[in-house]
N, C-alpha and C. Protein backbone atom coordinates (compact mmCIF):
# COMPACT_ATOMS: atom_id res chain seq x y z
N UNK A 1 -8.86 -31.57 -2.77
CA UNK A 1 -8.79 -30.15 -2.50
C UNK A 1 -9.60 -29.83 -1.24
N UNK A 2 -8.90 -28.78 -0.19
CA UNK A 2 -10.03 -28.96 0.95
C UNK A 2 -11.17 -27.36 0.65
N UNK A 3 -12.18 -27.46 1.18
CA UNK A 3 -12.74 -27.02 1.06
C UNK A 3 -13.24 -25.90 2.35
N UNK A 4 -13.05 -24.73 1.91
CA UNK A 4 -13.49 -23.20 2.50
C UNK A 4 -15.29 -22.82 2.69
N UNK A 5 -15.13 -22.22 3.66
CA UNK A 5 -16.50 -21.79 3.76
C UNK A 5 -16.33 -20.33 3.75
N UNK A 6 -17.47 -19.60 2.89
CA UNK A 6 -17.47 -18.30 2.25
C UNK A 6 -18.85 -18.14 2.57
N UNK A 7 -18.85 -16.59 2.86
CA UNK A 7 -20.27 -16.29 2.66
C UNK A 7 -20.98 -14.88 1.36
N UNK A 8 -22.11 -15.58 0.56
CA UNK A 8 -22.82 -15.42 -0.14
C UNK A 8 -23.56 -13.88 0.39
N UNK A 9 -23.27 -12.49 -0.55
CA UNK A 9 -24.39 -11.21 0.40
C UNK A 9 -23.96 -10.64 -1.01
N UNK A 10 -25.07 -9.59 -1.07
CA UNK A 10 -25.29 -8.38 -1.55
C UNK A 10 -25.30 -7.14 -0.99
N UNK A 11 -23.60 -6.76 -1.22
CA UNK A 11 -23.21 -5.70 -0.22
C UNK A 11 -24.13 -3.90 -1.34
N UNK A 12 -24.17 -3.20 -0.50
CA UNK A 12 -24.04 -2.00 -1.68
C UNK A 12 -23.17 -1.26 -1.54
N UNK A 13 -22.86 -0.54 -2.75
CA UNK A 13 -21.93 0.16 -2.72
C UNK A 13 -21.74 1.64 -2.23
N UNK A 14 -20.89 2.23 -1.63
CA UNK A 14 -21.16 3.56 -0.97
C UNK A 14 -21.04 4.76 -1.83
N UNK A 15 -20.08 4.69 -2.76
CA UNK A 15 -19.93 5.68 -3.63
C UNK A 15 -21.35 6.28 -4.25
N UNK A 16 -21.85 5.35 -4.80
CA UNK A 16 -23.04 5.89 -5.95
C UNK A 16 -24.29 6.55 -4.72
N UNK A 17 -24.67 5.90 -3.62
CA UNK A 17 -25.25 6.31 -2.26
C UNK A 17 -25.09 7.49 -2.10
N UNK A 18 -23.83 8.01 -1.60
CA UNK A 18 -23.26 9.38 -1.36
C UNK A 18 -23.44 10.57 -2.25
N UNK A 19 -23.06 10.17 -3.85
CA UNK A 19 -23.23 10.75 -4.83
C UNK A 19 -24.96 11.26 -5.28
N UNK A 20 -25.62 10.52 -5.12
CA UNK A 20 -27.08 10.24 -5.24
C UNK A 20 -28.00 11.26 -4.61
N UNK A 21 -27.39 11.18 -3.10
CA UNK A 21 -27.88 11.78 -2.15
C UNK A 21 -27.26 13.02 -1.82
N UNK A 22 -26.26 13.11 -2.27
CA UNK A 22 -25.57 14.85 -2.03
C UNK A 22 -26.31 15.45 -3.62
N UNK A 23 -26.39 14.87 -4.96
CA UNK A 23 -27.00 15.31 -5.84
C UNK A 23 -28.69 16.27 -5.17
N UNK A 24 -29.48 15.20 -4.82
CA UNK A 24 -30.82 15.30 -4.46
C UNK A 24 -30.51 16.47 -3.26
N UNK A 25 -29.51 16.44 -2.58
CA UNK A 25 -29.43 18.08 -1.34
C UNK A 25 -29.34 19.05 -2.08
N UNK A 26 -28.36 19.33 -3.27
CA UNK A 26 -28.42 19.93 -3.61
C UNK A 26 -29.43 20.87 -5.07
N UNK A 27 -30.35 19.74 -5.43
CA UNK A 27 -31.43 20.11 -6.04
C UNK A 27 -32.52 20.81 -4.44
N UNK A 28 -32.53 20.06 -3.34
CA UNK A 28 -33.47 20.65 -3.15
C UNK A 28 -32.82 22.11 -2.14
N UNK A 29 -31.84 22.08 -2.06
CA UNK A 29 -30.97 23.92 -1.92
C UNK A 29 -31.57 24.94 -2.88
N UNK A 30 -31.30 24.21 -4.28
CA UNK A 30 -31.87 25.16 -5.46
C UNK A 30 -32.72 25.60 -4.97
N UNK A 31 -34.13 24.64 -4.56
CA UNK A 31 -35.48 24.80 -4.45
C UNK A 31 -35.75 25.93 -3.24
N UNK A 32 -35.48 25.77 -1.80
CA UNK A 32 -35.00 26.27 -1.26
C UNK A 32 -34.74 27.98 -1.68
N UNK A 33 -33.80 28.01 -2.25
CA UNK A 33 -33.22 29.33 -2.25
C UNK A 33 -34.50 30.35 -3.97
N UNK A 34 -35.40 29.00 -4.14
CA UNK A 34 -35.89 30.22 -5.22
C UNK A 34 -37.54 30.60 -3.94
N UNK A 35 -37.52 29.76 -2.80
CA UNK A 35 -38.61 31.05 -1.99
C UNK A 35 -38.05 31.77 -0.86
N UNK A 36 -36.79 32.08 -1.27
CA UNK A 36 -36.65 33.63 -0.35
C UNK A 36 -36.91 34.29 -1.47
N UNK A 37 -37.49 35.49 -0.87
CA UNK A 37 -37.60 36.43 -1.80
C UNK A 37 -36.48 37.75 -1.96
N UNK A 38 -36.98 38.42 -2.45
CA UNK A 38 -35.62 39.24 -2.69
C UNK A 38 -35.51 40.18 -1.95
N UNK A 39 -36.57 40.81 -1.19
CA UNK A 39 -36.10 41.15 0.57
C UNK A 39 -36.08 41.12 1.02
N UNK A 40 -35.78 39.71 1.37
CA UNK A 40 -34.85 39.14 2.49
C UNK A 40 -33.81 38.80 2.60
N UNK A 41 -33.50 38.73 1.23
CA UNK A 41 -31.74 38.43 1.36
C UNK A 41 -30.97 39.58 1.33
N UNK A 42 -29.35 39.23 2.28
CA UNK A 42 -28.38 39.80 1.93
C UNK A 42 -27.24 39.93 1.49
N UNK A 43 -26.46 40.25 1.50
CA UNK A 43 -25.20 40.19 0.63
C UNK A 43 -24.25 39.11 0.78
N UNK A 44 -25.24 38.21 2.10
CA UNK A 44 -24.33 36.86 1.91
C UNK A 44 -24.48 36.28 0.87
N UNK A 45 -23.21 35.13 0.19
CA UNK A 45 -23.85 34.50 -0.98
C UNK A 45 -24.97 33.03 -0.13
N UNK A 46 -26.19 33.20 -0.31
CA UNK A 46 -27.70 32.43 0.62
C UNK A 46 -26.86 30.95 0.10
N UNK A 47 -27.01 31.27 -1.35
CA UNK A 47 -27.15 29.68 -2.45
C UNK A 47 -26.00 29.07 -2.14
N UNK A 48 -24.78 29.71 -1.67
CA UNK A 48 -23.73 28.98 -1.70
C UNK A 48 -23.60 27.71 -0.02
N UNK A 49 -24.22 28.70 0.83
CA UNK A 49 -24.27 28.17 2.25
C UNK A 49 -25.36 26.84 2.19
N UNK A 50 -26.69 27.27 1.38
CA UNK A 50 -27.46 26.15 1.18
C UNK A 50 -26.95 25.05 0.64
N UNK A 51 -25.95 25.42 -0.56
CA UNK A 51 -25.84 23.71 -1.73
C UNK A 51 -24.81 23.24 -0.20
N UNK A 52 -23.89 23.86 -0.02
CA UNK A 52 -22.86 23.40 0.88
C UNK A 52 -23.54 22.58 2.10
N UNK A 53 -24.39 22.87 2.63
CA UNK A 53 -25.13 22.30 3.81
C UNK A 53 -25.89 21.12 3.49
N UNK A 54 -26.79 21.47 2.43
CA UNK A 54 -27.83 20.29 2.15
C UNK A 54 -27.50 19.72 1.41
N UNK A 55 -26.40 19.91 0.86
CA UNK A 55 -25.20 18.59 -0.32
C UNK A 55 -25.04 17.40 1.05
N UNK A 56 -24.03 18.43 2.19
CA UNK A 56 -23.36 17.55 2.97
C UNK A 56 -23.91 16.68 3.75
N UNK A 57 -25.70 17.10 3.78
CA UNK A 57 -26.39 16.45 4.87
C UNK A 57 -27.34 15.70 4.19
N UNK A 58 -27.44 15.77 2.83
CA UNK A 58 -27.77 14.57 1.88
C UNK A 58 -26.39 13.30 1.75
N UNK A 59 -25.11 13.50 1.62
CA UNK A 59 -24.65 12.97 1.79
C UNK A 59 -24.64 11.78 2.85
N UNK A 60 -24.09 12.75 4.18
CA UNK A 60 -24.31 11.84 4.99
C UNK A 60 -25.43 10.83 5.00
N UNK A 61 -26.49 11.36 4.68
CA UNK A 61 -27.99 10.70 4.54
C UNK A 61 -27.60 9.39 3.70
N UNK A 62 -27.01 9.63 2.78
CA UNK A 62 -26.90 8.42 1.88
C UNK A 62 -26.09 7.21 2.58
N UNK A 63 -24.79 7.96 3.20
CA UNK A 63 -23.76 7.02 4.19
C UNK A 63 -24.87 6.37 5.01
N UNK A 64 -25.27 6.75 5.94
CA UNK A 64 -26.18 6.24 6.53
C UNK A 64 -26.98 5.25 6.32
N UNK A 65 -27.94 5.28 5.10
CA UNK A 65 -28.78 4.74 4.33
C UNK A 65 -28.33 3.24 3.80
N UNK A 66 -26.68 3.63 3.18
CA UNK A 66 -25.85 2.64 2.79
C UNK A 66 -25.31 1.35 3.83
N UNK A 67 -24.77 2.16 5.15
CA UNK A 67 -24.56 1.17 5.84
C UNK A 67 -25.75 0.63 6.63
N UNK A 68 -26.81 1.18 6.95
CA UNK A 68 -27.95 0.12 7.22
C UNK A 68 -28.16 -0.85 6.18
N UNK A 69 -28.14 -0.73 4.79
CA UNK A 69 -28.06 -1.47 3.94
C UNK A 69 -27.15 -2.66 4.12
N UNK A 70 -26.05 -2.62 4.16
CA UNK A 70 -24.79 -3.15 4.58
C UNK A 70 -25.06 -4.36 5.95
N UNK A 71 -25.73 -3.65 6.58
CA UNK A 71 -25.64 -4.38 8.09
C UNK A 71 -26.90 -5.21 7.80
N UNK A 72 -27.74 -4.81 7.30
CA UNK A 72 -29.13 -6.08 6.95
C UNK A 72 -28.34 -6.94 5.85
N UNK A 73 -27.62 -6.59 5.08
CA UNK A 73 -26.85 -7.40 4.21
C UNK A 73 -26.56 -8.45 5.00
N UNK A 74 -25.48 -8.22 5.89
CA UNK A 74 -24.62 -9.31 6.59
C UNK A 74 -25.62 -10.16 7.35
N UNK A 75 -26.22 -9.81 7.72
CA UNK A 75 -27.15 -10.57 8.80
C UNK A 75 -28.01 -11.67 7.97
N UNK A 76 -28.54 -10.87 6.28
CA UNK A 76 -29.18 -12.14 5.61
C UNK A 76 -27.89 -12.71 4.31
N UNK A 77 -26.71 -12.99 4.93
CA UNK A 77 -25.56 -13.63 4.50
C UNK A 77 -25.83 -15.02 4.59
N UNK A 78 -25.53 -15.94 3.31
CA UNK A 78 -25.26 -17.49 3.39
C UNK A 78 -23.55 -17.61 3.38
N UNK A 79 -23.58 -19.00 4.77
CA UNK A 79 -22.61 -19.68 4.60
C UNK A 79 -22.64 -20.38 3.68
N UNK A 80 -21.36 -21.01 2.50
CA UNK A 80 -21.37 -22.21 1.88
C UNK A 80 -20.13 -22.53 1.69
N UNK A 81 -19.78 -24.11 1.39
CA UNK A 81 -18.70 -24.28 1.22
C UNK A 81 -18.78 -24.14 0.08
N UNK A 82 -17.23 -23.78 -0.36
CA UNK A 82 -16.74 -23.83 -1.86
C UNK A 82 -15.40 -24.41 -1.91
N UNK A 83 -15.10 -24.91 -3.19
CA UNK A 83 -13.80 -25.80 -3.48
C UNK A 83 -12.87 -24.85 -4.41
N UNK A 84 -12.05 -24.26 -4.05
CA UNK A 84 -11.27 -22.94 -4.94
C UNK A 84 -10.82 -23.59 -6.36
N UNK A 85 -10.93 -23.36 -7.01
CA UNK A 85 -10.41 -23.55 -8.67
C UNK A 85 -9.19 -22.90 -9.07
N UNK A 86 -8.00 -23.57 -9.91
CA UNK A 86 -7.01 -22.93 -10.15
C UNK A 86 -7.70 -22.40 -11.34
């Protein structure tokens, strides 16, 4: 049987990253929106513009986070050969 060379990494995954980190934006939006006080706001909805913003920019944060992850992954990647098995 001839034999392949594969390489050995611990990729992470992006989903749970993204999810994680748009969670945590939007806890700290909550936080956020309980020190305005109440005259200062106006009839915009504040809370809705906050979760929307600091969801999306926790997100990204996580993308980010993930593929640096990703790219130190590859770099401490092993070559090895392997012999495929039916």
């Amino acid at each position: 049987m001839p034999k392949e060379k594969v390489q050995i990494r611990k990729a992470p995954k992006f989903l749970p990253f993204l999810i994680l980190f748009a969670v945590v934006g939007a806890i700290i939006a909550l936080i956020l929106n309980s020190f305005i006080s109440d005259a200062d706001r106006t009839a915009q909805p504040i809370l809705g513009y906050l979760l929307a913003y600091c969801a999306g920019l926790g997100a990204v944060l996580g993308l980010v986070i993930a593929l640096v992850l990703d790219f130190v992954s590859r770099k401490r990647s092993k070559t090895l050969e392997a012999t495929r098995s039916r």
